[in-house]
PDB file of N, CA and C in Angstrom:
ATOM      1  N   UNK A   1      52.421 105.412 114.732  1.00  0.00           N
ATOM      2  CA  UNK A   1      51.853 106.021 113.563  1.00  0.00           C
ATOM      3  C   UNK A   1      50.916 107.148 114.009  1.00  0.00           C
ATOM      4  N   UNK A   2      50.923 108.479 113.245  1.00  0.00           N
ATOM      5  CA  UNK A   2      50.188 109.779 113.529  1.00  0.00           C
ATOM      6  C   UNK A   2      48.547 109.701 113.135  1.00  0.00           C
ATOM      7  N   UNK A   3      48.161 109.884 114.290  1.00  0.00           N
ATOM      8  CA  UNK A   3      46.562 109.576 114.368  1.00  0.00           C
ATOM      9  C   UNK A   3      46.309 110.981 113.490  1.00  0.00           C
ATOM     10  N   UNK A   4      45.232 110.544 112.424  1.00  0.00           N
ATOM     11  CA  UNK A   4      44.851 111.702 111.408  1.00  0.00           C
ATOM     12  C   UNK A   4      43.145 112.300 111.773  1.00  0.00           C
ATOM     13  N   UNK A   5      43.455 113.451 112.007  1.00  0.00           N
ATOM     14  CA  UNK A   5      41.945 114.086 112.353  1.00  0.00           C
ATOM     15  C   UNK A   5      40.674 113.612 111.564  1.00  0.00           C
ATOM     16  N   UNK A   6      39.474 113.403 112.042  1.00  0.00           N
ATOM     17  CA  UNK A   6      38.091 113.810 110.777  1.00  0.00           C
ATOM     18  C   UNK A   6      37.933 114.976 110.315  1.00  0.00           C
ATOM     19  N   UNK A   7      38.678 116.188 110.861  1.00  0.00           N
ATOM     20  CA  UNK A   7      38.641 117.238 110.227  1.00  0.00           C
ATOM     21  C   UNK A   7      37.135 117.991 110.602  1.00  0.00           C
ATOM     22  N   UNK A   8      36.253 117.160 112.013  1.00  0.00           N
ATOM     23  CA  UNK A   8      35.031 117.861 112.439  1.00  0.00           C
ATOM     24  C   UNK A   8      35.356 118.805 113.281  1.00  0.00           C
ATOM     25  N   UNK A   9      34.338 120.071 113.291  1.00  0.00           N
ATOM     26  CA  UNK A   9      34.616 121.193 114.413  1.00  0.00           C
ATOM     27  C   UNK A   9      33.601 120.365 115.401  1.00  0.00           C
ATOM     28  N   UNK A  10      34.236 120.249 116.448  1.00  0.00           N
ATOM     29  CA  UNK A  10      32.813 120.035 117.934  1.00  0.00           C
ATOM     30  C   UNK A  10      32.474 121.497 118.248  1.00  0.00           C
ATOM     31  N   UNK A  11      31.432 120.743 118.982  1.00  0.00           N
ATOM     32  CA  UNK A  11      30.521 121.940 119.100  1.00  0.00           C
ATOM     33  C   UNK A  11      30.509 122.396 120.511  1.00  0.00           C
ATOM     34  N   UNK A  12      30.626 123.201 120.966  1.00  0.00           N
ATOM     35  CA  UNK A  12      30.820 123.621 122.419  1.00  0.00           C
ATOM     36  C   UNK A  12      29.420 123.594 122.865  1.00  0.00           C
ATOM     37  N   UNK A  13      29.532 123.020 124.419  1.00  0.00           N
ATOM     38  CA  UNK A  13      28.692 122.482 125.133  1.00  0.00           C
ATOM     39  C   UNK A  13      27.696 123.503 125.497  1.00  0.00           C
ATOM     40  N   UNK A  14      26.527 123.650 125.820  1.00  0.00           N
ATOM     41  CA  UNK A  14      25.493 125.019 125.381  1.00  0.00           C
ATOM     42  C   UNK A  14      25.839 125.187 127.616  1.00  0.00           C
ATOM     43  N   UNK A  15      25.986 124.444 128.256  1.00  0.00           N
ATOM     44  CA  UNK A  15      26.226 124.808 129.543  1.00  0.00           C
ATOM     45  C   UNK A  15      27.798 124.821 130.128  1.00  0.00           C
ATOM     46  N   UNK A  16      28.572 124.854 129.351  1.00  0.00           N
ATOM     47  CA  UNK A  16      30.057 125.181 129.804  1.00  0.00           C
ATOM     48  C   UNK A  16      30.547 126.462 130.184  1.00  0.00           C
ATOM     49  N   UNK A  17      31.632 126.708 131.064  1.00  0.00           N
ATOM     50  CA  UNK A  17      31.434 127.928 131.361  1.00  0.00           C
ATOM     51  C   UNK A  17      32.777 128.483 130.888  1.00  0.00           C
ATOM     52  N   UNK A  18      33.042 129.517 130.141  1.00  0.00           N
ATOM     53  CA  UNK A  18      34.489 129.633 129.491  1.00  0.00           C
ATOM     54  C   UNK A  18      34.866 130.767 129.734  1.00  0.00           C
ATOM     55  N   UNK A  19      36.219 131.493 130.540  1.00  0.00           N
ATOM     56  CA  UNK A  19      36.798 133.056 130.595  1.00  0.00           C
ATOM     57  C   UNK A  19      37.517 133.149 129.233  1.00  0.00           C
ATOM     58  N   UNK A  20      37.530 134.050 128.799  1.00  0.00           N
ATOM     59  CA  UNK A  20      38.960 134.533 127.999  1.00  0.00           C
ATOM     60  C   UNK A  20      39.329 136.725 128.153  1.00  0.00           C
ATOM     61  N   UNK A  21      40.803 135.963 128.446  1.00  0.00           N
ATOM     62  CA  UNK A  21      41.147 137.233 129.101  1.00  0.00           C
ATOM     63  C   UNK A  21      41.918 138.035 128.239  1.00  0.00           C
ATOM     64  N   UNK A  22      41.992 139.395 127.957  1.00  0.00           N
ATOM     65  CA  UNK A  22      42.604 140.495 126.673  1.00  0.00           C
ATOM     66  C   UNK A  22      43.036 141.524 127.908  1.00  0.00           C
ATOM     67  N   UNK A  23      44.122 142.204 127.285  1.00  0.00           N
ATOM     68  CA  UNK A  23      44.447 143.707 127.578  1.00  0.00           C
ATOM     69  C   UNK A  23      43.900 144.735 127.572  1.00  0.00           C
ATOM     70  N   UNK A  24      44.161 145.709 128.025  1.00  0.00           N
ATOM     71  CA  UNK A  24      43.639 147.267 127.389  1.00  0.00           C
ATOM     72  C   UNK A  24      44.749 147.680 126.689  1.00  0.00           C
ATOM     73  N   UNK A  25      44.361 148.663 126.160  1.00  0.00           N
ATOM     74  CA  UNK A  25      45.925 149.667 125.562  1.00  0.00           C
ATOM     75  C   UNK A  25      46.733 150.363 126.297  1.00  0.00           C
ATOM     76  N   UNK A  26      47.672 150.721 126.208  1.00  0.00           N
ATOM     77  CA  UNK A  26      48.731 151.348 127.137  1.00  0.00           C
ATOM     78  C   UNK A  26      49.790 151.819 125.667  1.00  0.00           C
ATOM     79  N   UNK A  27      50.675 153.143 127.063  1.00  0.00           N
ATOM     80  CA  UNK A  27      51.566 153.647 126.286  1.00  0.00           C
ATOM     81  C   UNK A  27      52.825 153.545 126.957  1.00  0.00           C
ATOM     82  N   UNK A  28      53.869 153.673 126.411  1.00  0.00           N
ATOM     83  CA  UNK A  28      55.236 153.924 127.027  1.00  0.00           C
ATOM     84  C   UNK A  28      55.711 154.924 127.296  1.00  0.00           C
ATOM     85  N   UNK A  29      55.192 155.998 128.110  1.00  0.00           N
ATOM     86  CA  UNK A  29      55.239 157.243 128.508  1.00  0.00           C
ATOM     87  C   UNK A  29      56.619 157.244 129.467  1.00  0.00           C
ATOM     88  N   UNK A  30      56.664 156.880 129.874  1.00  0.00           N
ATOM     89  CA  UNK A  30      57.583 156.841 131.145  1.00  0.00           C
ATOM     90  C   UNK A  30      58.607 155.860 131.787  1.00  0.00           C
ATOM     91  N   UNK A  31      59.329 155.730 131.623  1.00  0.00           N
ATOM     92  CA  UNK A  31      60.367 153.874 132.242  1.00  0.00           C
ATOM     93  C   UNK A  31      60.049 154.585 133.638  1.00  0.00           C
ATOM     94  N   UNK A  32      60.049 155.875 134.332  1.00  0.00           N
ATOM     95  CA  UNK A  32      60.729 156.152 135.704  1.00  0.00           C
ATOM     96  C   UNK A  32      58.977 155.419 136.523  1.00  0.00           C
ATOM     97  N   UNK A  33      57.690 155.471 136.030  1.00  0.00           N
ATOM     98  CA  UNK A  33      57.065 155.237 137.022  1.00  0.00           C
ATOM     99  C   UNK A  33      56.090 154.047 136.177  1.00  0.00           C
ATOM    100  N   UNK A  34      55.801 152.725 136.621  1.00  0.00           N
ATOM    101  CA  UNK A  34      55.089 152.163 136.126  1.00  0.00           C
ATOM    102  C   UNK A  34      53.582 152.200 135.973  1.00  0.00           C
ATOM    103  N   UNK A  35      53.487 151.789 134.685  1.00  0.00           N
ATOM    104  CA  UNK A  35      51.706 152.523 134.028  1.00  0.00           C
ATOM    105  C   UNK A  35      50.773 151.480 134.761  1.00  0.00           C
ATOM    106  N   UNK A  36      49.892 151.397 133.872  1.00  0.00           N
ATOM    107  CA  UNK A  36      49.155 150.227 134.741  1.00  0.00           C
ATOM    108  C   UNK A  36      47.858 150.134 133.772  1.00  0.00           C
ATOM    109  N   UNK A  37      47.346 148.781 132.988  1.00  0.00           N
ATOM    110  CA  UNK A  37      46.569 149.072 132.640  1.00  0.00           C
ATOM    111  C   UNK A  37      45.434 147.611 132.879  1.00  0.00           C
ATOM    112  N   UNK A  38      44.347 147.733 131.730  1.00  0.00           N
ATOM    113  CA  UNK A  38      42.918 146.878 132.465  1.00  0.00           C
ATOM    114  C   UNK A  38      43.274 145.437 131.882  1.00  0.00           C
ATOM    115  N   UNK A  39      42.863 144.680 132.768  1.00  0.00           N
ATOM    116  CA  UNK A  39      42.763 142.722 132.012  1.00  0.00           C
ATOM    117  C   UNK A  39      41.631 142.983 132.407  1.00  0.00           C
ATOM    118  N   UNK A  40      40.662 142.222 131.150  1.00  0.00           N
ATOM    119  CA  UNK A  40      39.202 141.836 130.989  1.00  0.00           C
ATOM    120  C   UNK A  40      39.514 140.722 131.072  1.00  0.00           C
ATOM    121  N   UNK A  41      38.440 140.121 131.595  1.00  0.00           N
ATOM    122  CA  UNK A  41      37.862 138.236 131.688  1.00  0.00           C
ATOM    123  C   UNK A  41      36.433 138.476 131.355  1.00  0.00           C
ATOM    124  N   UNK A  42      36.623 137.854 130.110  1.00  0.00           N
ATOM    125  CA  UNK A  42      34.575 137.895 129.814  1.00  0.00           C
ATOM    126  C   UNK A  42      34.371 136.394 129.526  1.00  0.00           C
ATOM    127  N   UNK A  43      33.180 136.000 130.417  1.00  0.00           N
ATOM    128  CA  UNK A  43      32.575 135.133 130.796  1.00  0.00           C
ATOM    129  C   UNK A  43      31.254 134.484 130.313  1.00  0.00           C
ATOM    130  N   UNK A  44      31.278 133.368 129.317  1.00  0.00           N
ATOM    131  CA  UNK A  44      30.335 133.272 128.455  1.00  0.00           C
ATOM    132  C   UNK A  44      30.084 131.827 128.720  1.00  0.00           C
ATOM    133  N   UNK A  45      28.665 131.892 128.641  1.00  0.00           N
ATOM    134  CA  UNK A  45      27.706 130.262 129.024  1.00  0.00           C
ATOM    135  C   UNK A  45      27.137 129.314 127.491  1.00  0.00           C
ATOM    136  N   UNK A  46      28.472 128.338 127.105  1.00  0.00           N
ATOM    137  CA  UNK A  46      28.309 127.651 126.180  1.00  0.00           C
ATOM    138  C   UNK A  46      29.241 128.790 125.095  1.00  0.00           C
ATOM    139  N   UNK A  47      28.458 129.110 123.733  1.00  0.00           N
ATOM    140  CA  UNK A  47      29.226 129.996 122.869  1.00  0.00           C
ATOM    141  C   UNK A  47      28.181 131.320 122.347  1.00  0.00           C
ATOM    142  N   UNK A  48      27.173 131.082 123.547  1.00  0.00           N
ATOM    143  CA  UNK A  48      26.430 132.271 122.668  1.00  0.00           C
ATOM    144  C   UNK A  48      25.985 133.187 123.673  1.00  0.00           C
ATOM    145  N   UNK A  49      25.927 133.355 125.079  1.00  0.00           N
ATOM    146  CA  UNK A  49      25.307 133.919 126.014  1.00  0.00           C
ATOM    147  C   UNK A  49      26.684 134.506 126.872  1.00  0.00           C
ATOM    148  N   UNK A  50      27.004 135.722 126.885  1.00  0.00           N
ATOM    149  CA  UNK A  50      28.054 136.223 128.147  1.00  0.00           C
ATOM    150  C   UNK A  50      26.952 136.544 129.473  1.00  0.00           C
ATOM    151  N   UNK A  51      27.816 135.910 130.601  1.00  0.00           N
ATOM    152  CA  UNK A  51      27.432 136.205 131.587  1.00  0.00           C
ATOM    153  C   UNK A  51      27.890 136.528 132.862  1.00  0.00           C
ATOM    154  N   UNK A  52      28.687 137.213 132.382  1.00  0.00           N
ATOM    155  CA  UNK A  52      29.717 137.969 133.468  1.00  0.00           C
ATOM    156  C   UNK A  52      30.963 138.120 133.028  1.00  0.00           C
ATOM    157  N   UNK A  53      32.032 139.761 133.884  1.00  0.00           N
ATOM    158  CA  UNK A  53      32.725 140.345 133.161  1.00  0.00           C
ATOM    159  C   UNK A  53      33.638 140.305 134.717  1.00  0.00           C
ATOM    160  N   UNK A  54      35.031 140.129 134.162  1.00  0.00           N
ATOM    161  CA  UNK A  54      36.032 139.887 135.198  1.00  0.00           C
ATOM    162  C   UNK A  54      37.256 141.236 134.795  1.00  0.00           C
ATOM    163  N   UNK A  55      37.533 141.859 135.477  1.00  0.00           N
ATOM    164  CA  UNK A  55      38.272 143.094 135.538  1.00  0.00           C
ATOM    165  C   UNK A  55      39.902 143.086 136.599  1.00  0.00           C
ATOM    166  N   UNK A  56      41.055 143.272 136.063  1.00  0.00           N
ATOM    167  CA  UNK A  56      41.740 143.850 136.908  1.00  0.00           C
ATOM    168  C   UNK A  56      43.108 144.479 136.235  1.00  0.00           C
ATOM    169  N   UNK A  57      43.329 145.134 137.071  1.00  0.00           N
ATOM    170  CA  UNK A  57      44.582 146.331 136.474  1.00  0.00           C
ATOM    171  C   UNK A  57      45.898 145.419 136.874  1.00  0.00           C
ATOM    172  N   UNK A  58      46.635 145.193 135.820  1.00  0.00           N
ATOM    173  CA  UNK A  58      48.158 145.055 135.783  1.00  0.00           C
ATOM    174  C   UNK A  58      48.986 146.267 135.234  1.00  0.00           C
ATOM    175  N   UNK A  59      50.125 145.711 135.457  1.00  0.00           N
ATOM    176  CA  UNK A  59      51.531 146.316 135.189  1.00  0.00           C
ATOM    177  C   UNK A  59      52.154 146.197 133.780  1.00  0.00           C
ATOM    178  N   UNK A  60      52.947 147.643 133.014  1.00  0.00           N
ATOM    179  CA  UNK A  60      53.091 147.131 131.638  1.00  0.00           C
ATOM    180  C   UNK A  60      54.490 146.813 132.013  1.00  0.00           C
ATOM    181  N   UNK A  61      54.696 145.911 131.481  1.00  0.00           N
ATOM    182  CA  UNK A  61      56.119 145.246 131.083  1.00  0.00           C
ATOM    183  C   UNK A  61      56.348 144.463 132.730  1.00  0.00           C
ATOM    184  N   UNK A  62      55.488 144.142 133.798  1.00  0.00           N
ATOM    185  CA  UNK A  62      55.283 143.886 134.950  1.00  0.00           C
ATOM    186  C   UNK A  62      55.532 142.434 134.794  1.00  0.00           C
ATOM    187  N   UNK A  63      55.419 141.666 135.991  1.00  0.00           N
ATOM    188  CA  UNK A  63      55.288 140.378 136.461  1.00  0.00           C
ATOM    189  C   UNK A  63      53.728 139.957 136.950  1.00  0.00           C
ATOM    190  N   UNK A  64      52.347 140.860 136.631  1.00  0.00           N
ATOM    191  CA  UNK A  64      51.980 140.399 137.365  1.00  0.00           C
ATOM    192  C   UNK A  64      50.491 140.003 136.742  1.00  0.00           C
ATOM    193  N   UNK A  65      50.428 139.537 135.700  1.00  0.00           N
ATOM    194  CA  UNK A  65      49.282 139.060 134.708  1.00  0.00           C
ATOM    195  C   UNK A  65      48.684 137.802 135.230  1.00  0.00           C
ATOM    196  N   UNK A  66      49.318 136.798 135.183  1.00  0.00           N
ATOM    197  CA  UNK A  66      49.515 135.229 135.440  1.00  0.00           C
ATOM    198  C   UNK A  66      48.320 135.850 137.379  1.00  0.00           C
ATOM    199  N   UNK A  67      49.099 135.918 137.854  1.00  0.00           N
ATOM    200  CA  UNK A  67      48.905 136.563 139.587  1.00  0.00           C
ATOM    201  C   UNK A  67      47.339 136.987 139.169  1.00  0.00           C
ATOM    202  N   UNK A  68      46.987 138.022 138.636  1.00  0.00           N
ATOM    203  CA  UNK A  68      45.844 138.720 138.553  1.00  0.00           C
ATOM    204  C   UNK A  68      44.851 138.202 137.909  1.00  0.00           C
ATOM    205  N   UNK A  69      44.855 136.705 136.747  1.00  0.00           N
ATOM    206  CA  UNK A  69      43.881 136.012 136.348  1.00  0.00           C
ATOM    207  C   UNK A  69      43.446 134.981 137.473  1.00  0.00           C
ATOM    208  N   UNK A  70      44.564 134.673 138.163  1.00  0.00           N
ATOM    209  CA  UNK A  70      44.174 133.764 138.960  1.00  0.00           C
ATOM    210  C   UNK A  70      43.189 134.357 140.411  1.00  0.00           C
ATOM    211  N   UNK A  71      43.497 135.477 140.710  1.00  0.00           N
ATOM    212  CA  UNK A  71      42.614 136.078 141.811  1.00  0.00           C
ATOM    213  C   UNK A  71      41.327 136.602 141.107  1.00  0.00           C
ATOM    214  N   UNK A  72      41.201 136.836 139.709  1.00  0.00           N
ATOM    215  CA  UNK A  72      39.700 137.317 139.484  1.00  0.00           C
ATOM    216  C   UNK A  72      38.764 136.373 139.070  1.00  0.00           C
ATOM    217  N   UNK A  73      39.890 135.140 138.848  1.00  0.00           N
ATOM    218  CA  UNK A  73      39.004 133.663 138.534  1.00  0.00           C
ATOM    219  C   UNK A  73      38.594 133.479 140.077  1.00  0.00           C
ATOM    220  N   UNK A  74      39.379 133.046 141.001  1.00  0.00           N
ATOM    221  CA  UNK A  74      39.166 132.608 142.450  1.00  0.00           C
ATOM    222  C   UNK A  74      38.468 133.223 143.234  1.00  0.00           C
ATOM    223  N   UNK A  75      38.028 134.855 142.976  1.00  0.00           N
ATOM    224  CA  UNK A  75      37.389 135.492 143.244  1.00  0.00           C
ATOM    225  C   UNK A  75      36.020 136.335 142.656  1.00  0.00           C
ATOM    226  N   UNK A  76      35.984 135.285 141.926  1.00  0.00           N
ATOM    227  CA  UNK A  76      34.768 135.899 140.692  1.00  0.00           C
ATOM    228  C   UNK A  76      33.368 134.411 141.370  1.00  0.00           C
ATOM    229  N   UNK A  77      32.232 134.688 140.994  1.00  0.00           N
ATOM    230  CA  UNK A  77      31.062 133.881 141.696  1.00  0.00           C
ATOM    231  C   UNK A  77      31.077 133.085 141.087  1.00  0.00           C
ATOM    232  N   UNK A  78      31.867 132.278 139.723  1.00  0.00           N
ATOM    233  CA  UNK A  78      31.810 131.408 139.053  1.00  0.00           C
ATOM    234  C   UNK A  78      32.893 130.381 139.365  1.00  0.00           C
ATOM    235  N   UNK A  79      32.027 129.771 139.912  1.00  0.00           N
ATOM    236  CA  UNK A  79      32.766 129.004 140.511  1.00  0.00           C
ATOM    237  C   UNK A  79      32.806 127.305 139.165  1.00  0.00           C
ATOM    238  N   UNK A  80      31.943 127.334 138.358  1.00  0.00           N
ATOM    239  CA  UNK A  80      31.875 126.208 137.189  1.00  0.00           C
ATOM    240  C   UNK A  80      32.782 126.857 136.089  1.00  0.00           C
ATOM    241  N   UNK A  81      33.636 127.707 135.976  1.00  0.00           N
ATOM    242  CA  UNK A  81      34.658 127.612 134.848  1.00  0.00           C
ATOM    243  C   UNK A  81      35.318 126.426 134.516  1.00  0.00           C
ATOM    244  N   UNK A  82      35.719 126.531 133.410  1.00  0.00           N
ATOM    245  CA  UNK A  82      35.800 124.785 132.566  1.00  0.00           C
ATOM    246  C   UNK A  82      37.228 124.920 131.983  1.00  0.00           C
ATOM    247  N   UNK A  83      37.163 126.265 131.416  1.00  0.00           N
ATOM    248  CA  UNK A  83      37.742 126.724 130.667  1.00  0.00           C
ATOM    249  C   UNK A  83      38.237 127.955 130.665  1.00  0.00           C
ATOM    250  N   UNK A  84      39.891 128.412 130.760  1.00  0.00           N
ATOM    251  CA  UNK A  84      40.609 129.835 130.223  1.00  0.00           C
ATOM    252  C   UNK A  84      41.362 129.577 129.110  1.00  0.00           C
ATOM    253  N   UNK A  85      40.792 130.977 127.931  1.00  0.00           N
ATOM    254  CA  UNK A  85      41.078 131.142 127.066  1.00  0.00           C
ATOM    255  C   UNK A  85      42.187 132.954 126.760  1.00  0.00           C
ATOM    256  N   UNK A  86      43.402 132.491 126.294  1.00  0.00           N
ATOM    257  CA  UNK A  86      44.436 133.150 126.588  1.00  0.00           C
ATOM    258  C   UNK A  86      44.291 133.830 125.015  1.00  0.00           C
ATOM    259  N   UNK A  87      44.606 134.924 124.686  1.00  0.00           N
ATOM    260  CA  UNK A  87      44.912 135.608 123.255  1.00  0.00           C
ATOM    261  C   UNK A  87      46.438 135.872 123.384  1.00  0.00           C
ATOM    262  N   UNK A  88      47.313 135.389 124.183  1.00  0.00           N
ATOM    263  CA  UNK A  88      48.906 135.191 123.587  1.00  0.00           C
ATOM    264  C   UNK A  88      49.129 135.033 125.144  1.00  0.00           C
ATOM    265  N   UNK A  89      50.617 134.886 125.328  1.00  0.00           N
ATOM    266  CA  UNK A  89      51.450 134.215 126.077  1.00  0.00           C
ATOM    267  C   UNK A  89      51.857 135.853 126.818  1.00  0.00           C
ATOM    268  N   UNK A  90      51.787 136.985 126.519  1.00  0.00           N
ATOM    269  CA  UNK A  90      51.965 138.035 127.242  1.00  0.00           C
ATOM    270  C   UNK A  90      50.964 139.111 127.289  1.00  0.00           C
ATOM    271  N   UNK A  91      51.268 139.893 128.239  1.00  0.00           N
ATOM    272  CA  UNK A  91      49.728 141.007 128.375  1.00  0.00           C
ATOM    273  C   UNK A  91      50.450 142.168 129.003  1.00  0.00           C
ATOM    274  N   UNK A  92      49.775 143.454 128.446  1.00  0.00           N
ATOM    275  CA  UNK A  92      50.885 144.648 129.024  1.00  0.00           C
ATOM    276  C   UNK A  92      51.979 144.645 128.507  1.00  0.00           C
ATOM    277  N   UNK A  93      52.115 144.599 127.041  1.00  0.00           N
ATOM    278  CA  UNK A  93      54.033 144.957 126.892  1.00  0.00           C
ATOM    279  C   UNK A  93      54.561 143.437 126.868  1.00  0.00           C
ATOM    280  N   UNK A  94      55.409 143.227 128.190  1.00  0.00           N
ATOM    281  CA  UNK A  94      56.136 141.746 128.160  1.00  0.00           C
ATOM    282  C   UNK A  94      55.509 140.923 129.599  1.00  0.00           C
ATOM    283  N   UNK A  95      54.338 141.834 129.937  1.00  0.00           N
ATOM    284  CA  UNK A  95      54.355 140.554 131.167  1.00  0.00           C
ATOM    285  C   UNK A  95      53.214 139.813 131.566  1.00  0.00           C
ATOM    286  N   UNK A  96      54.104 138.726 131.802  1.00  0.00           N
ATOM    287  CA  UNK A  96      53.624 137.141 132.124  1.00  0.00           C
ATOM    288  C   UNK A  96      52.350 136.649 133.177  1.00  0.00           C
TER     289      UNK A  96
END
């Protein structure tokens, strides 16, 4: 039998440490040379304080999104992330 929610929002923990990562804009100028544009990781303590900003350039329509969160997480001083927060399943066009 389907366990039914209370329908409460929890409240995020005031010391958790959470990324969530977005695109920049890009255009389709060109198929012959690939563009390249910015992934942000912004870095916020609980839900009200950012405290640090994670940066790196991918490929549009590329393979290499997935690759580039994981080196600016592994390589970023925060080492207590709890939590990545994704705004869709692709970045750059179509890639992963």
């Amino acid at each position: 039998m389907a366990r039914r929610s209370s329908g409460a929002i929890r409240k995020v923990k005031p010391q958790i440490r959470v990324v969530g990562f977005d695109d920049g804009t890009f255009s389709f100028s060109s198929k012959l040379e690939r563009e390249k544009t910015i992934l942000i990781g912004v870095i916020m303590k609980g839900s009200q304080e950012v405290v640090g900003v994670l940066s790196r350039w991918i490929t549009v329509d590329g393979r290499d999104a997935t690759n580039a969160m994981i080196d600016a997480v592994k390589s970023s001083r925060f080492r207590d992330l709890r939590v990545i927060m994704l705004k869709g399943i692709t970045y750059a066009g179509f890639n992963v």
